[in-house]
PDB file of N, CA and C in Angstrom:
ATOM      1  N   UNK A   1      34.450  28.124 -56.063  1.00  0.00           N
ATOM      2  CA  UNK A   1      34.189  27.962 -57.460  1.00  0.00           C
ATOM      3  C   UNK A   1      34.616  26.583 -57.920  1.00  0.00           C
ATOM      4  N   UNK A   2      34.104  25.794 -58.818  1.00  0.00           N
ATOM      5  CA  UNK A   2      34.090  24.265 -59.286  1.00  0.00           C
ATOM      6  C   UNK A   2      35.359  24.937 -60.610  1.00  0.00           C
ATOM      7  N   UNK A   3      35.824  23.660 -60.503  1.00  0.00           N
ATOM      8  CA  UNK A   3      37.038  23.446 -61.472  1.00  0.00           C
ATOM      9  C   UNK A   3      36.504  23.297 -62.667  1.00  0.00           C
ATOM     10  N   UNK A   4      37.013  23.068 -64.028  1.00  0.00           N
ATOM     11  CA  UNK A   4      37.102  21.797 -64.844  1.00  0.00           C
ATOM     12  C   UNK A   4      35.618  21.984 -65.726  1.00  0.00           C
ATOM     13  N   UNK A   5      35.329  20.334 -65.705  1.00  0.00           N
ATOM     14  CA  UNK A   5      34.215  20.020 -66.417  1.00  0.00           C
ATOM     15  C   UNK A   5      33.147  20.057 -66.045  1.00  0.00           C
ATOM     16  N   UNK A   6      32.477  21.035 -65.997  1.00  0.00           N
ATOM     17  CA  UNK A   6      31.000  21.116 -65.705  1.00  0.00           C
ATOM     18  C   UNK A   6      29.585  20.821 -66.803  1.00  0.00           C
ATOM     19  N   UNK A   7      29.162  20.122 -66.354  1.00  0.00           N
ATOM     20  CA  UNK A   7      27.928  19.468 -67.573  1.00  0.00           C
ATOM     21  C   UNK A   7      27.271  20.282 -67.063  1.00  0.00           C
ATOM     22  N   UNK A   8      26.279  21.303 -68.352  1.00  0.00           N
ATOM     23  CA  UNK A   8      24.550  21.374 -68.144  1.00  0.00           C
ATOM     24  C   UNK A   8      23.701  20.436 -67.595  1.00  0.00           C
ATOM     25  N   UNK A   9      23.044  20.992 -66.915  1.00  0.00           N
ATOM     26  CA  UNK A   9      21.739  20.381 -66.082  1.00  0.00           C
ATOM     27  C   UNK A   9      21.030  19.706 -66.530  1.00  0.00           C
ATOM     28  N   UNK A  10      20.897  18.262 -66.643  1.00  0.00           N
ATOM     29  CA  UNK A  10      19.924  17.761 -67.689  1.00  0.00           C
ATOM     30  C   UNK A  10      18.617  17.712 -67.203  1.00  0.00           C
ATOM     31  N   UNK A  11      17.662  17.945 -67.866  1.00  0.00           N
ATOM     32  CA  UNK A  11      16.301  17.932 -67.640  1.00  0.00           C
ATOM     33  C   UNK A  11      15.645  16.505 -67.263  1.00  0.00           C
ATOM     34  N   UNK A  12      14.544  16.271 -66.045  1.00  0.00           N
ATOM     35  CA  UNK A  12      14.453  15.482 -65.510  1.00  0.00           C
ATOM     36  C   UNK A  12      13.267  15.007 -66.804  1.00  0.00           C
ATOM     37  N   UNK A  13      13.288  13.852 -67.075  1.00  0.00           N
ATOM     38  CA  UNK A  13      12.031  12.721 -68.164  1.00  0.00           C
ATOM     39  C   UNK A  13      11.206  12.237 -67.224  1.00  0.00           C
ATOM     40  N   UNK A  14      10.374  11.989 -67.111  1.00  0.00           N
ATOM     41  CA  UNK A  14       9.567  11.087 -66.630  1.00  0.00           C
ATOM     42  C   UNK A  14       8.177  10.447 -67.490  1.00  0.00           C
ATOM     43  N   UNK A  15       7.323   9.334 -67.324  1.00  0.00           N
ATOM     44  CA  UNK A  15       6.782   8.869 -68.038  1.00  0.00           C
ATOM     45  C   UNK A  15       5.044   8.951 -67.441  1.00  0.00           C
ATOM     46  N   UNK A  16       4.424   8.715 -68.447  1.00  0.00           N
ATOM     47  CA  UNK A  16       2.734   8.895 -68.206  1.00  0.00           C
ATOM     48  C   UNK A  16       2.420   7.964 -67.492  1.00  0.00           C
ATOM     49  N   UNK A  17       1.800   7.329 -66.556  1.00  0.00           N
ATOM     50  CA  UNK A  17       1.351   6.261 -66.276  1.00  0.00           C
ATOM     51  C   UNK A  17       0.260   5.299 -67.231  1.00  0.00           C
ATOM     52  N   UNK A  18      -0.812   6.181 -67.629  1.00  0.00           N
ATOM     53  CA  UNK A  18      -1.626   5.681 -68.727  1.00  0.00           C
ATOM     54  C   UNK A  18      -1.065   5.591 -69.933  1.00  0.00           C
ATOM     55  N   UNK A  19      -0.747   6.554 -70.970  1.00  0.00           N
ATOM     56  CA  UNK A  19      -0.266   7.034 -72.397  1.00  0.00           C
ATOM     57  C   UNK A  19       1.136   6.535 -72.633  1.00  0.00           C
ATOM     58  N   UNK A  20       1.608   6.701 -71.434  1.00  0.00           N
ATOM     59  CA  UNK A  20       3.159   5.876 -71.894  1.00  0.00           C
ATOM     60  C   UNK A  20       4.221   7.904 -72.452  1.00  0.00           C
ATOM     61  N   UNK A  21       3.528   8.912 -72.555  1.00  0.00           N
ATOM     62  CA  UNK A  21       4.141   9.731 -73.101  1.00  0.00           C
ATOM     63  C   UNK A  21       5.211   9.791 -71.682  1.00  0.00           C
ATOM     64  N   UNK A  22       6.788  10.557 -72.873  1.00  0.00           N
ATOM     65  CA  UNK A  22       7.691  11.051 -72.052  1.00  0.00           C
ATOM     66  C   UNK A  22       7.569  12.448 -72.183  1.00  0.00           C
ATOM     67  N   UNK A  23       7.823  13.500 -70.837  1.00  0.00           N
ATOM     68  CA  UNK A  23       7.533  14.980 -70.976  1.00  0.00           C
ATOM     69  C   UNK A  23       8.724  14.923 -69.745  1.00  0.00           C
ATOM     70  N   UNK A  24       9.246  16.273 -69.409  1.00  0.00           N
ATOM     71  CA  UNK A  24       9.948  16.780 -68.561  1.00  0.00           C
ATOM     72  C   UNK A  24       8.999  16.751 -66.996  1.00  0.00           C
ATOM     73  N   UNK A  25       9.645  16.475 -66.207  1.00  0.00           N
ATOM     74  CA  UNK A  25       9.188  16.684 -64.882  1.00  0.00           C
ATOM     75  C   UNK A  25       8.146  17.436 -64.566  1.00  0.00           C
ATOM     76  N   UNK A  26       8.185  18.680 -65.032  1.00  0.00           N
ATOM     77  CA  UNK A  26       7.515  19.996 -64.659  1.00  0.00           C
ATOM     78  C   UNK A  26       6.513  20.215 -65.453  1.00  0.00           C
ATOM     79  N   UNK A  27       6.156  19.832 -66.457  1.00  0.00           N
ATOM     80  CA  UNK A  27       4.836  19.162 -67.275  1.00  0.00           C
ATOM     81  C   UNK A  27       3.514  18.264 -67.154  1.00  0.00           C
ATOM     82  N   UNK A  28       4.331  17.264 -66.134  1.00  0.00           N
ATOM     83  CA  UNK A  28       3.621  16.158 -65.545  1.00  0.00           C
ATOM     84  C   UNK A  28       3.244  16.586 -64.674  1.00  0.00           C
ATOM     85  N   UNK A  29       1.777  15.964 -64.291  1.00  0.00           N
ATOM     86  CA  UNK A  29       1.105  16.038 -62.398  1.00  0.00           C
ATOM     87  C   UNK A  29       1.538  14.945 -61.812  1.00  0.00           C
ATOM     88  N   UNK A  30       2.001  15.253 -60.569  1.00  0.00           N
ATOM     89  CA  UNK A  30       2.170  13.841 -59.551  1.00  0.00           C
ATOM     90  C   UNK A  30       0.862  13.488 -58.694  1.00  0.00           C
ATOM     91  N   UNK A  31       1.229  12.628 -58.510  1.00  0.00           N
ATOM     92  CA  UNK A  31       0.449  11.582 -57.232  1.00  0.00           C
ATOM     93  C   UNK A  31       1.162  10.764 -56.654  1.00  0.00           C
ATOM     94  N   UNK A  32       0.819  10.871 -55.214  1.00  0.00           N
ATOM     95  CA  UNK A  32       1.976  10.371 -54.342  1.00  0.00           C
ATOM     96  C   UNK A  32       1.155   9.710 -53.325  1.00  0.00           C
ATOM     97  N   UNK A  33       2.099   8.614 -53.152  1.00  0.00           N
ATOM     98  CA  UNK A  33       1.460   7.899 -51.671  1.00  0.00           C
ATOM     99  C   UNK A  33       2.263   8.524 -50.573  1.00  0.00           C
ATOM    100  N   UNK A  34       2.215   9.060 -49.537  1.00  0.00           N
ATOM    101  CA  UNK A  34       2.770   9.639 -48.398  1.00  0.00           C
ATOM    102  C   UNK A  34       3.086   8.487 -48.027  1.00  0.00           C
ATOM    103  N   UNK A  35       4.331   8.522 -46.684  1.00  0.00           N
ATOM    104  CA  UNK A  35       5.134   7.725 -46.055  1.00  0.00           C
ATOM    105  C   UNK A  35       3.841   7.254 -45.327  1.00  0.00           C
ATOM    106  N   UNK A  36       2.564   7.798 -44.861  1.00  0.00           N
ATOM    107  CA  UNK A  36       1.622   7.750 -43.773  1.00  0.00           C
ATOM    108  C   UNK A  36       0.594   6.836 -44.538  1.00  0.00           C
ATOM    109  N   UNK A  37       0.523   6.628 -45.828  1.00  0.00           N
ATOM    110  CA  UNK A  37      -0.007   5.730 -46.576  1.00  0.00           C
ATOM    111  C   UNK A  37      -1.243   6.803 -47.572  1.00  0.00           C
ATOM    112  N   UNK A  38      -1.534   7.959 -47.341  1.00  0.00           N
ATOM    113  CA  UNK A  38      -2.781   8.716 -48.051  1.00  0.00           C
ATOM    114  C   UNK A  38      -1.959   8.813 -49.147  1.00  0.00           C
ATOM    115  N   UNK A  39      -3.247   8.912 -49.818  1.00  0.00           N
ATOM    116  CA  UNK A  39      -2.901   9.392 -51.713  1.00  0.00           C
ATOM    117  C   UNK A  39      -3.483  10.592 -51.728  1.00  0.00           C
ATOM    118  N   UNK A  40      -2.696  11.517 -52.573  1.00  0.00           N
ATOM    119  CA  UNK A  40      -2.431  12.942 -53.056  1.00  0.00           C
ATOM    120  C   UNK A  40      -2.129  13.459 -53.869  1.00  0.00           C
ATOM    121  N   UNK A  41      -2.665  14.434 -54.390  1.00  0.00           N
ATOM    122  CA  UNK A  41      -2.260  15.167 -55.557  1.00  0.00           C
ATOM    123  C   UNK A  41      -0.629  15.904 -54.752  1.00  0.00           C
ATOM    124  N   UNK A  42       0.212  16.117 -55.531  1.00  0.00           N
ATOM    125  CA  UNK A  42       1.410  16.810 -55.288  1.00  0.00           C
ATOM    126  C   UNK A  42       1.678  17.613 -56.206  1.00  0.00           C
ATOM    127  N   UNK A  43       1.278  18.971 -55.928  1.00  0.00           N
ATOM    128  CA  UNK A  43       1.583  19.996 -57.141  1.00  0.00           C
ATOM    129  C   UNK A  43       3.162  20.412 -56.814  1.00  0.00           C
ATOM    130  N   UNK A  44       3.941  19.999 -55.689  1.00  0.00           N
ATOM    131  CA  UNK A  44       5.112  21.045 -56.212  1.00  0.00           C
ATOM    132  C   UNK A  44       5.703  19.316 -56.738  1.00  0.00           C
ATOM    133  N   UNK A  45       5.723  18.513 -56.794  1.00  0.00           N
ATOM    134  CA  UNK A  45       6.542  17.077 -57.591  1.00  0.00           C
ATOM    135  C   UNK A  45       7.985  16.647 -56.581  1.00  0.00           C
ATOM    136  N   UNK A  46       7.649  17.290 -55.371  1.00  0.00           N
ATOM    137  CA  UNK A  46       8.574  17.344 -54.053  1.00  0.00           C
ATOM    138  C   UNK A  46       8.535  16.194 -52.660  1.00  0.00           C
ATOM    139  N   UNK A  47       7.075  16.002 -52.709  1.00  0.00           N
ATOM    140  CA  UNK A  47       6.593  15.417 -51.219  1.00  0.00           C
ATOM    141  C   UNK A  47       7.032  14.449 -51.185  1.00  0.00           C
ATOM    142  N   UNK A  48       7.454  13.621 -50.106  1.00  0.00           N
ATOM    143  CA  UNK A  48       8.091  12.863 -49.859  1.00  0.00           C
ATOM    144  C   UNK A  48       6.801  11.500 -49.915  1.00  0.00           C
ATOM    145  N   UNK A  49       7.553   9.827 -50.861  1.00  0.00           N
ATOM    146  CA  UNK A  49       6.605   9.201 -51.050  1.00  0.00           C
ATOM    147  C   UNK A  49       6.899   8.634 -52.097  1.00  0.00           C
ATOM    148  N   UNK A  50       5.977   7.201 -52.408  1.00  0.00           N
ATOM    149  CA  UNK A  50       5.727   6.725 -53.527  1.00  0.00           C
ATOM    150  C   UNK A  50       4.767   7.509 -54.390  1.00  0.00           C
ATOM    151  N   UNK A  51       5.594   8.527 -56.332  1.00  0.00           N
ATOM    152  CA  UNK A  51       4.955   8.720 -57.293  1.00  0.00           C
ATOM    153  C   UNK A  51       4.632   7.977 -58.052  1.00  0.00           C
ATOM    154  N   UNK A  52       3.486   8.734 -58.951  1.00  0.00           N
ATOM    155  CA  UNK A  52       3.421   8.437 -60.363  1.00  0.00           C
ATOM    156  C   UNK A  52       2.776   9.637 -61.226  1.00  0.00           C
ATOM    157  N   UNK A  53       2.943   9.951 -62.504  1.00  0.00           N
ATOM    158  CA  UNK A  53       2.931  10.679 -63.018  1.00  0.00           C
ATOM    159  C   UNK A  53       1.913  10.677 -64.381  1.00  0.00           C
ATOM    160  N   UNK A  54       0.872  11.803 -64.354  1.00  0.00           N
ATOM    161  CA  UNK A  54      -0.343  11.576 -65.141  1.00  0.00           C
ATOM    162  C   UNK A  54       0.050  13.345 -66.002  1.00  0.00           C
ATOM    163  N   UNK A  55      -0.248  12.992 -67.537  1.00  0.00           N
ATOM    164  CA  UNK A  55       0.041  14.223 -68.122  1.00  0.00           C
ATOM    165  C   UNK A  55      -1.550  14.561 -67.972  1.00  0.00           C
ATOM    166  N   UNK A  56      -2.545  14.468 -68.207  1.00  0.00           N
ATOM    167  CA  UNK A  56      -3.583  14.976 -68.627  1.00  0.00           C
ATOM    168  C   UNK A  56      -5.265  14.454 -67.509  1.00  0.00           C
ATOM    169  N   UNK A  57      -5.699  15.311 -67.345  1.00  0.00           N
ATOM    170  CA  UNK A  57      -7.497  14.681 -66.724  1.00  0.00           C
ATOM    171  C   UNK A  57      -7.520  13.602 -67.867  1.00  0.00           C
ATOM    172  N   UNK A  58      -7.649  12.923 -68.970  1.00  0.00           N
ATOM    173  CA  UNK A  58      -8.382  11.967 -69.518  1.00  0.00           C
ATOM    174  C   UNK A  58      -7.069  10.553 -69.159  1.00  0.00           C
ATOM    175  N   UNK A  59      -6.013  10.787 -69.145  1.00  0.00           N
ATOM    176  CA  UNK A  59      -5.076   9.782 -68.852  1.00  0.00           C
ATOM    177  C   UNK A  59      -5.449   9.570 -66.900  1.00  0.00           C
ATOM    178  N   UNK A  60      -5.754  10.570 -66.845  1.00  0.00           N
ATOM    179  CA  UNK A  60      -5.848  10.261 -64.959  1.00  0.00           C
ATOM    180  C   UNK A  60      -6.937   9.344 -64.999  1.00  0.00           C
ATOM    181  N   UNK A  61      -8.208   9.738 -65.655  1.00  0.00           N
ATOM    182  CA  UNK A  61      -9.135   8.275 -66.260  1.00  0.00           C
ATOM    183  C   UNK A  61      -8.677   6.970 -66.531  1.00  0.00           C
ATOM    184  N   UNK A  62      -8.101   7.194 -67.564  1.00  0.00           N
ATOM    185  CA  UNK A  62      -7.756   5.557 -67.932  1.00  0.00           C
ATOM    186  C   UNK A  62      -6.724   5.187 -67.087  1.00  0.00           C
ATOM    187  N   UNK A  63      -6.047   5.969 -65.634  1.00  0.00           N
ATOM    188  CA  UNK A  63      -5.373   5.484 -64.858  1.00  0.00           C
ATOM    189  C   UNK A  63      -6.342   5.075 -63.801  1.00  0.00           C
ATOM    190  N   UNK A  64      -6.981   5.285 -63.446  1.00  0.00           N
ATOM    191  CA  UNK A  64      -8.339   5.034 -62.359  1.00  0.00           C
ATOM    192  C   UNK A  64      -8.578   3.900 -63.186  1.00  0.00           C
ATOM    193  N   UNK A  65      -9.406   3.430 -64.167  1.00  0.00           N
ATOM    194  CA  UNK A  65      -9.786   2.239 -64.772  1.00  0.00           C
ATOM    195  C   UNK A  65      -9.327   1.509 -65.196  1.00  0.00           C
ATOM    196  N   UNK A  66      -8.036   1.280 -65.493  1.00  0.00           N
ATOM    197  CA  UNK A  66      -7.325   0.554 -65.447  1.00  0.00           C
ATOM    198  C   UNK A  66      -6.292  -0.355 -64.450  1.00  0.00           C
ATOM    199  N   UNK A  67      -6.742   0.780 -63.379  1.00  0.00           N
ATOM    200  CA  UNK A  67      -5.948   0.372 -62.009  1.00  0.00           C
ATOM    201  C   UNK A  67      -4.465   0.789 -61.973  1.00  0.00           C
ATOM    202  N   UNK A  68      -4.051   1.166 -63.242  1.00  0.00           N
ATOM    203  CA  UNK A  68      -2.540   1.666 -63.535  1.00  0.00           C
ATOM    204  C   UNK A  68      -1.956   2.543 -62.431  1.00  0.00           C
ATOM    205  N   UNK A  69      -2.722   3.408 -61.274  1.00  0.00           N
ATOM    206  CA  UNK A  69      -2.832   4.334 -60.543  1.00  0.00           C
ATOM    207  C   UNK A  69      -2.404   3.483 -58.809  1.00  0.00           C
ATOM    208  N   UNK A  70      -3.212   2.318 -59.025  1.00  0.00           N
ATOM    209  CA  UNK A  70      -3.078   1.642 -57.890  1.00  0.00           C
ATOM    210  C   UNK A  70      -1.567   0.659 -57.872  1.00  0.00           C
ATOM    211  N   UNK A  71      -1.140   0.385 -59.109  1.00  0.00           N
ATOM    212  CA  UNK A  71      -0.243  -0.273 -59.278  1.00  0.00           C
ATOM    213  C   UNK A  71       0.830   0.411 -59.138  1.00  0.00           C
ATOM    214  N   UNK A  72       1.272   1.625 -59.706  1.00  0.00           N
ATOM    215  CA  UNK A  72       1.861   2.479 -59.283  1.00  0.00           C
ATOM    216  C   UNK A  72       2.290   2.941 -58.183  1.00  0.00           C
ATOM    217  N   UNK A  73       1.174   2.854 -57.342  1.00  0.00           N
ATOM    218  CA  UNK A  73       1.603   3.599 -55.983  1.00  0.00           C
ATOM    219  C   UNK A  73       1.762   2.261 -54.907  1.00  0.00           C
ATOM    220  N   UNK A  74       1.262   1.160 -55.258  1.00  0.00           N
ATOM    221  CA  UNK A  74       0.880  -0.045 -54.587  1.00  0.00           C
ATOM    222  C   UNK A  74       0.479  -0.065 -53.608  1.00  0.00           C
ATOM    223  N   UNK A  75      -0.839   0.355 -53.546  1.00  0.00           N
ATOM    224  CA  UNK A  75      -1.855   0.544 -52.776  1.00  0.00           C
ATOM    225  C   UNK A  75      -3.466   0.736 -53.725  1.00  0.00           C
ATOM    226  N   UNK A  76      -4.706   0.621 -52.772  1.00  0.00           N
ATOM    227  CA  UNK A  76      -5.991   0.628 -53.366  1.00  0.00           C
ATOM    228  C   UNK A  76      -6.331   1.797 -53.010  1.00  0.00           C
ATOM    229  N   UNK A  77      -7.160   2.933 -53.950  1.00  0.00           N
ATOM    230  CA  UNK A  77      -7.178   4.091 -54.223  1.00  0.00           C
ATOM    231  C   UNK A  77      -8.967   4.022 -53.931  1.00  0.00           C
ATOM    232  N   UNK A  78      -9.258   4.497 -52.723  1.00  0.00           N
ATOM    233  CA  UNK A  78     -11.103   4.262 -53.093  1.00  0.00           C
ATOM    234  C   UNK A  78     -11.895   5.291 -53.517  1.00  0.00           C
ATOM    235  N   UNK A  79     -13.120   5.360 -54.143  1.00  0.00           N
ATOM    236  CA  UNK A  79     -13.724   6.297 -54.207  1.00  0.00           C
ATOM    237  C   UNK A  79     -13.328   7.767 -54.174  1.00  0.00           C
ATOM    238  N   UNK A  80     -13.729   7.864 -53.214  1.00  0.00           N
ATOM    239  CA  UNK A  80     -13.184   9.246 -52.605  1.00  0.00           C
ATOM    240  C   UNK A  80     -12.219   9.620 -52.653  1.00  0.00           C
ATOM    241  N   UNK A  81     -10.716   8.940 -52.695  1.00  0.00           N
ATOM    242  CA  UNK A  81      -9.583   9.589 -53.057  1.00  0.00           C
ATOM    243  C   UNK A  81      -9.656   9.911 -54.514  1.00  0.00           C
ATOM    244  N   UNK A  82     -10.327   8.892 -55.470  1.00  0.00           N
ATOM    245  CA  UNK A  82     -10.196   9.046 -56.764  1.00  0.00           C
ATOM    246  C   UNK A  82     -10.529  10.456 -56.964  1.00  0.00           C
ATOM    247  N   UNK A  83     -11.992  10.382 -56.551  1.00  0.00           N
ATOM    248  CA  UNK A  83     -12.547  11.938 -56.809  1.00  0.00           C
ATOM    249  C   UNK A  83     -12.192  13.115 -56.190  1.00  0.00           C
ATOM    250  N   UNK A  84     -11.384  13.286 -55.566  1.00  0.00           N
ATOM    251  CA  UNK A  84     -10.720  13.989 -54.513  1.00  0.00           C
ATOM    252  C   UNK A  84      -9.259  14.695 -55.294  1.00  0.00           C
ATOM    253  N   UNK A  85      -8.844  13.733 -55.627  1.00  0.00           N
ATOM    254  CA  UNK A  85      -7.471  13.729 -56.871  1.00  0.00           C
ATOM    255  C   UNK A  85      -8.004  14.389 -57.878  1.00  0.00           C
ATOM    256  N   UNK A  86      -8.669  13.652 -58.874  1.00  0.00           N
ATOM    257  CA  UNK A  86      -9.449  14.123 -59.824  1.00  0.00           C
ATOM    258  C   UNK A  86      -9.798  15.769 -59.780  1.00  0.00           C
ATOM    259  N   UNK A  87     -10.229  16.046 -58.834  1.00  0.00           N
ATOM    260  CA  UNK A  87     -10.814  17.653 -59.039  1.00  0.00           C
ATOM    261  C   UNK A  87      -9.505  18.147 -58.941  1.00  0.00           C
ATOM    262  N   UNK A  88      -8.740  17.835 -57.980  1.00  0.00           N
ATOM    263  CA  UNK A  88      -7.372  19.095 -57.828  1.00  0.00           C
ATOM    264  C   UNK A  88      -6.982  18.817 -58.860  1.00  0.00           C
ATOM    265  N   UNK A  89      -6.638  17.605 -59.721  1.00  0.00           N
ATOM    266  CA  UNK A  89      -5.962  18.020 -60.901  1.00  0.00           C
ATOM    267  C   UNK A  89      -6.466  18.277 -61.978  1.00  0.00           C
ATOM    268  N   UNK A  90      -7.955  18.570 -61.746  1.00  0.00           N
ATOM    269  CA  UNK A  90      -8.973  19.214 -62.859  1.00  0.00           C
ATOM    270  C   UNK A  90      -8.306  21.094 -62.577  1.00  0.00           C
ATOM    271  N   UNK A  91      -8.394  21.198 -61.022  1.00  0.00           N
ATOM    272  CA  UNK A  91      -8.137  22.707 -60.989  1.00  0.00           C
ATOM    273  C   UNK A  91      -7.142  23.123 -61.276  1.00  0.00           C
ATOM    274  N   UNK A  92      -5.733  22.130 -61.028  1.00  0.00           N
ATOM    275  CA  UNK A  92      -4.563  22.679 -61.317  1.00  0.00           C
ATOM    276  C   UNK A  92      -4.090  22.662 -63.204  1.00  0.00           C
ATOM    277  N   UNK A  93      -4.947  21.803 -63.837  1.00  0.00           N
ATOM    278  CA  UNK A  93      -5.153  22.131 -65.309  1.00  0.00           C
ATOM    279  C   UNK A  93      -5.626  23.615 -65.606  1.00  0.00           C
ATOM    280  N   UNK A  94      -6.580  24.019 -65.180  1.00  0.00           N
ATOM    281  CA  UNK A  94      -7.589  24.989 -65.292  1.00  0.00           C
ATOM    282  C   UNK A  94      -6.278  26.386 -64.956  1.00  0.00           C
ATOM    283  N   UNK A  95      -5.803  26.435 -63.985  1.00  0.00           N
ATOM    284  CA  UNK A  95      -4.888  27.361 -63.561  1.00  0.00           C
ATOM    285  C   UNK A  95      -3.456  27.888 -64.649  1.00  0.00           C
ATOM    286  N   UNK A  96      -3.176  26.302 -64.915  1.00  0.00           N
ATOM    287  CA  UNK A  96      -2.185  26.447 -66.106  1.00  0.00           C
ATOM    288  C   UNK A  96      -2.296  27.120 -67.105  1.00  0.00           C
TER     289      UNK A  96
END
């Protein structure tokens, strides 16, 4: 058993990549560059890797067009990953 002063758990912040909004961890979708270099949707916000964090499908847009997505992860995101990303985190909206 812990002694003394124990602080509550503070809730993890993190920020939008596009919008700039702050929300709790578990709110946000990740995207991650794997140690192996692929880009990924990361639904548990766990995988090991360079994140970044998109609240919404229309901010994951203006992160694709803006390049905010590539800068983030520092790496080039092509085609196919875009759209690849895009749907899982169209589905994992849809599920919520």
């Amino acid at each position: 058993m812990r002694g003394g002063n124990s602080k509550p758990a503070q809730k993890r912040i993190r920020t939008c990549i596009a919008c700039g909004a702050q929300q709790g961890k578990a709110t946000l979708h990740r995207v991650v560059r794997t140690p192996e270099g692929k880009v990924q949707y990361d639904p548990t916000g766990r995988a090991a890797g360079r994140g970044a964090y998109i609240c919404s499908s229309e901010c994951l847009k203006k992160a694709f067009a803006s390049k905010r997505l590539e800068n983030a992860l520092k790496t080039k995101v092509d085609a196919q990953e875009k759209e690849r990303i895009a749907e899982t985190i169209r589905q994992a909206l849809v599920e919520e």
